[in-house]
Protein backbone atom coordinates (compact mmCIF):
# COMPACT_ATOMS: atom_id res chain seq x y z
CA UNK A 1 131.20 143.61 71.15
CA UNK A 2 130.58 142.29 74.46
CA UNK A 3 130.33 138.49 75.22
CA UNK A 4 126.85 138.68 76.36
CA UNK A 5 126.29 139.89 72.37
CA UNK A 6 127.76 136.55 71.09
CA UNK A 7 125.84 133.93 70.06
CA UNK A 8 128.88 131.49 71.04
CA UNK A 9 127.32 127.85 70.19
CA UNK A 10 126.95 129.21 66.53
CA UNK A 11 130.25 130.45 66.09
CA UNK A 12 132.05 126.66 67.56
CA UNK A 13 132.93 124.49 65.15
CA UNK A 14 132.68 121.58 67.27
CA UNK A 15 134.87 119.10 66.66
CA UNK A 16 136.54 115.19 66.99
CA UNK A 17 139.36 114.35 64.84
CA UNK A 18 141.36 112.43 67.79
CA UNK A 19 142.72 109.32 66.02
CA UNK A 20 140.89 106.99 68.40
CA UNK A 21 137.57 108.40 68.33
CA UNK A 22 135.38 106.05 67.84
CA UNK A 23 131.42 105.53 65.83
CA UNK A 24 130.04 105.88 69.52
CA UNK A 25 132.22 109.31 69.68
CA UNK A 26 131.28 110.82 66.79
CA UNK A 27 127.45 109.74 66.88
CA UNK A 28 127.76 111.78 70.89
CA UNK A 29 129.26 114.52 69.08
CA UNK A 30 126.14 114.72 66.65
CA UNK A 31 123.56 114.75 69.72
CA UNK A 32 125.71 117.13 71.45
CA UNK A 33 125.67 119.79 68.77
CA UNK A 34 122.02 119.66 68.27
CA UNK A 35 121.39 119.93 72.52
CA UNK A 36 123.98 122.68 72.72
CA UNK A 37 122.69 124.62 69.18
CA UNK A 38 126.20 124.21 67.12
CA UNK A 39 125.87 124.57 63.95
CA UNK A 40 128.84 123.05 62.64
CA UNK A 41 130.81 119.58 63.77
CA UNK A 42 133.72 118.26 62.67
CA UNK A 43 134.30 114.18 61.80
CA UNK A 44 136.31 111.84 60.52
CA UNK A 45 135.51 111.52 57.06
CA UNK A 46 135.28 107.90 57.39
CA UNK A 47 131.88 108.59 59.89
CA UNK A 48 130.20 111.78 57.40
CA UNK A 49 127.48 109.46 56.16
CA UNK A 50 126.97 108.64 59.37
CA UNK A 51 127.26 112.00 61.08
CA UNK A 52 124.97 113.46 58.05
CA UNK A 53 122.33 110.98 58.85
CA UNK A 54 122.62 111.78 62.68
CA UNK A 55 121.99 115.86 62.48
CA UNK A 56 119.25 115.47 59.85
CA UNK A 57 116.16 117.43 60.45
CA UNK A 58 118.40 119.83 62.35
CA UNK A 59 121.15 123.22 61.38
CA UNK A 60 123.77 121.56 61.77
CA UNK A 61 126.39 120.85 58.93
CA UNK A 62 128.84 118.20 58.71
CA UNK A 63 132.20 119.40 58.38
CA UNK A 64 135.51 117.16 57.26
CA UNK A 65 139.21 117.84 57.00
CA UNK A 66 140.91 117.28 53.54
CA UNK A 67 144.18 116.41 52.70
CA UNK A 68 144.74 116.26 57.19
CA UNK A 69 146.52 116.66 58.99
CA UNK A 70 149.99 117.51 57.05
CA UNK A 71 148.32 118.85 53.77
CA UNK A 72 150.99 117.37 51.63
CA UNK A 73 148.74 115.05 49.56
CA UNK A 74 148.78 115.32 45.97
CA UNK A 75 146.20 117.79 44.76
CA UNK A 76 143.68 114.92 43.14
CA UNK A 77 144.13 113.33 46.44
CA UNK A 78 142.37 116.47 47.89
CA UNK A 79 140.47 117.21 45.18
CA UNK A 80 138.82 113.47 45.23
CA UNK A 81 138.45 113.33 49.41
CA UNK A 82 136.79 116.85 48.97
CA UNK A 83 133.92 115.73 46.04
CA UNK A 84 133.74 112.00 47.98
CA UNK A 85 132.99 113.88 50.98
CA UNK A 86 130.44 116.42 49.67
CA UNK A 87 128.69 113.81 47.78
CA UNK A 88 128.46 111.86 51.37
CA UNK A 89 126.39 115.17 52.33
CA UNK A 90 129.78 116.94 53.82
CA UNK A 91 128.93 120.62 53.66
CA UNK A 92 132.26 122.52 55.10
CA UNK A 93 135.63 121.17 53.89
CA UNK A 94 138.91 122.16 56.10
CA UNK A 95 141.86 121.47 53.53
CA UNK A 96 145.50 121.63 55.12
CA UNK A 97 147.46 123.91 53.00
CA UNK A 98 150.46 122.72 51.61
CA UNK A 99 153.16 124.26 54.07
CA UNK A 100 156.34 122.59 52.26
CA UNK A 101 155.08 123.89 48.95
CA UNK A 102 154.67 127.35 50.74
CA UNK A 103 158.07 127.32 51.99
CA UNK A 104 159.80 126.25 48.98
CA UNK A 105 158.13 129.31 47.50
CA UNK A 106 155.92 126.91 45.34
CA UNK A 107 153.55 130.16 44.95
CA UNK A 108 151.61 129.05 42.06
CA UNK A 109 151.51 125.34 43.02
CA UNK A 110 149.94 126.45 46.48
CA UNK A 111 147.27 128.66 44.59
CA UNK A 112 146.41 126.18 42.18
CA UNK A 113 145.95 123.14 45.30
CA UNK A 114 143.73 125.27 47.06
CA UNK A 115 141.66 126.61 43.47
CA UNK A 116 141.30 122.99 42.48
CA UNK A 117 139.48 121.83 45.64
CA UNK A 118 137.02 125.09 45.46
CA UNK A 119 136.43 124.62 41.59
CA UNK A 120 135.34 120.82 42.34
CA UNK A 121 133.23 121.44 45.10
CA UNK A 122 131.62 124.74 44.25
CA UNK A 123 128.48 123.56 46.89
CA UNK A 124 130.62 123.20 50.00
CA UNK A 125 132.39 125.96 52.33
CA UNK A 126 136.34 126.32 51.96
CA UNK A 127 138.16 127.09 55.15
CA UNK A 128 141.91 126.33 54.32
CA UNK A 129 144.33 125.55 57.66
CA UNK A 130 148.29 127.03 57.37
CA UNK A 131 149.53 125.86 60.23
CA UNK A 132 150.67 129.05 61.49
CA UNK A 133 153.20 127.87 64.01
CA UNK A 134 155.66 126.85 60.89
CA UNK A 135 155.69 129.86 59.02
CA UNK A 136 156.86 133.30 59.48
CA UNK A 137 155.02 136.54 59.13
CA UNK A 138 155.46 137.17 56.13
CA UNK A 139 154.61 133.46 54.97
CA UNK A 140 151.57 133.83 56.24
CA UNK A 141 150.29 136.94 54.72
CA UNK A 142 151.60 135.34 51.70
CA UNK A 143 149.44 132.97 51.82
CA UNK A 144 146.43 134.63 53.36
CA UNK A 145 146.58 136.25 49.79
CA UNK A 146 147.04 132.73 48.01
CA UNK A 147 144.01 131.61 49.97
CA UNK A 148 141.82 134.61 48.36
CA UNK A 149 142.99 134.31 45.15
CA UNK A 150 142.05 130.49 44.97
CA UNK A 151 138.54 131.46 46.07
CA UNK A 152 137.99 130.09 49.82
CA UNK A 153 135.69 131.17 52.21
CA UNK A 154 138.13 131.40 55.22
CA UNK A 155 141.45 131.00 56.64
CA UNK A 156 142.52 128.89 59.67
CA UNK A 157 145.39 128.84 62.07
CA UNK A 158 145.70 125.51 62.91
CA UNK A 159 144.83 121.36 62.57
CA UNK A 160 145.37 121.45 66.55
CA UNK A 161 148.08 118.33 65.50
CA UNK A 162 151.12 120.45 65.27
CA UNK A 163 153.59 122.09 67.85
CA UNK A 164 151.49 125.25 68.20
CA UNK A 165 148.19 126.33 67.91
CA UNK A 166 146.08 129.56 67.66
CA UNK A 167 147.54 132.68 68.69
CA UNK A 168 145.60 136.12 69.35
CA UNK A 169 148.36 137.54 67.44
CA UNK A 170 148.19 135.27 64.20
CA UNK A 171 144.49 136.24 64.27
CA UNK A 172 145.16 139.83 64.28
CA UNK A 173 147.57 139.27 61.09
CA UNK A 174 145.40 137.01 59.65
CA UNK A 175 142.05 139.23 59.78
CA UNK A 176 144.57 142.20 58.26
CA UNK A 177 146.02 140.61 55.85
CA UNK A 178 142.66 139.06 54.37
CA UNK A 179 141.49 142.62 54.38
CA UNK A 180 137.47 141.48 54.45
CA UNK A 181 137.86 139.03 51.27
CA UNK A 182 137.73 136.27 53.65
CA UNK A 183 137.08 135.14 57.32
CA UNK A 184 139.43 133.97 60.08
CA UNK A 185 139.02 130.93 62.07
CA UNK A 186 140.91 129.92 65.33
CA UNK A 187 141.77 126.40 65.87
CA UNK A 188 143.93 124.62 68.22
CA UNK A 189 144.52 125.26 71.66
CA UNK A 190 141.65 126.50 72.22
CA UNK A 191 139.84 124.82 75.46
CA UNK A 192 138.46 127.46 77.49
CA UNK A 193 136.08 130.36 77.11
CA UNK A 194 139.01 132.81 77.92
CA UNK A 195 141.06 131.41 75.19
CA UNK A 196 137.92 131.60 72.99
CA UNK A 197 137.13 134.93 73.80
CA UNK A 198 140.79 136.36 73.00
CA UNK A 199 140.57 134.43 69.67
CA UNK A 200 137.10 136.53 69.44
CA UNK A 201 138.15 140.02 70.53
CA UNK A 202 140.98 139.57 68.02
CA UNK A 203 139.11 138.86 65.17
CA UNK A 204 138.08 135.13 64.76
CA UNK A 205 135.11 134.58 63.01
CA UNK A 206 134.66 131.41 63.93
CA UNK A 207 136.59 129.00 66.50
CA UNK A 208 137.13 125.39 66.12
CA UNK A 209 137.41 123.11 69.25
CA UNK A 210 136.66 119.78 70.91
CA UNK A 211 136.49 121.59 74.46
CA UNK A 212 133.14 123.29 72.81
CA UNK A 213 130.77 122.01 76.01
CA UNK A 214 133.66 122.96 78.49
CA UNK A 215 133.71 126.52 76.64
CA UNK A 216 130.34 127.24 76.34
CA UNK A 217 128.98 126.46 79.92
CA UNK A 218 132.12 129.02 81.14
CA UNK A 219 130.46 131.83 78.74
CA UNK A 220 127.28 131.00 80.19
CA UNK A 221 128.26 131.20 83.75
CA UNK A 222 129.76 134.50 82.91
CA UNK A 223 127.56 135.90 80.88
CA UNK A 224 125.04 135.09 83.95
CA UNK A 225 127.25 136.89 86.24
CA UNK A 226 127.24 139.96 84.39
């Protein structure tokens, strides 16, 4: 696949989780998604009412983070910001996995985190974020499978708040090791249509950003070109 066959805007989660984002910020973010055609943004959950109100009439869905950015909440923490959310009119949750559990080897406590979040908010799409940069291979394959056996929709690299963020590489593992039970996003890092594209050609089905408008005039100008 070519870029010229992408239909980039719809595969952005665009995004603003910066801790001093403001009403004004968000409310930007809304307009911007329905100008530029994204179908996904990603808030502060304190703003989703807000945001929900903002895109209505249009394709866009409200997305919010659970359990962010360190994913070591209890699992009714998650489970209640997850249903609070979705009853707000949130309509893609992004839970942080629980990456201390995971390294302990916590196996069934990870599973059961994740499963409890999908079983209470069977309406909603699951994308769940490992935080690639702190585990090893083999931890995340691991955990690629806990991630299908709990029953969510995708897999993510990254909250973009850690000391790495996507790589080309973890995509390519990722997208294996999921075997087609579940889709890959690429997060953090990400702030230019070159980066995007690699994410892309490696196997991202989606790509979550806050350089979207940066990202998508680049794959315009090029597209152009060719």
């Amino acid at each position: 696949m070519t870029q010229s066959d992408w239909n980039l805007p719809a595969l952005i989660d665009h995004t603003i989780l910066r801790p001093e984002a403001t009403k004004a910020d968000v409310l930007r973010l809304c307009r911007e998604a329905t100008q530029y055609a994204f179908t996904v943004i990603f808030i502060p959950p304190c703003y989703t009412a807000d945001a929900v109100e903002a895109v209505a009439g249009s394709a866009v869905r409200v997305g919010i983070p659970i359990g962010f950015p360190l994913g070591g909440h209890a699992t009714r923490i998650k489970v209640a910001e997850a249903v609070e959310g979705v009853r707000q009119g949130a309509a893609v949750l992004d839970m942080v996995i629980n990456v201390s559990r995971l390294k302990s080897g916590d196996l069934d406590a990870v599973r059961q985190d994740i499963a409890e979040v999908v079983r209470a908010t069977p309406e909603a799409e699951h994308k769940v974020i490992l935080e690639t940069c702190y585990l090893t291979d083999q931890e995340k394959m691991t955990a690629c499978r806990l991630v299908v056996e709990a029953g969510a929709d995708y897999v993510k690299t990254s909250t973009g708040f850690a000391v790495g963020g996507a790589t080309a590489a973890d995509v390519r593992l990722l997208k294996a090791s999921v075997g087609g039970r579940a889709k890959v996003k690429a997060s953090g890092g990400i702030r230019d249509w070159h980066s995007a594209r690699e994410m892309l050609e490696a196997g991202a089905d989606r790509i979550g950003t806050s350089a979207s408008l940066k990202i998508v005039e680049e794959w315009s100008a090029a597209t152009v070109k060719r």
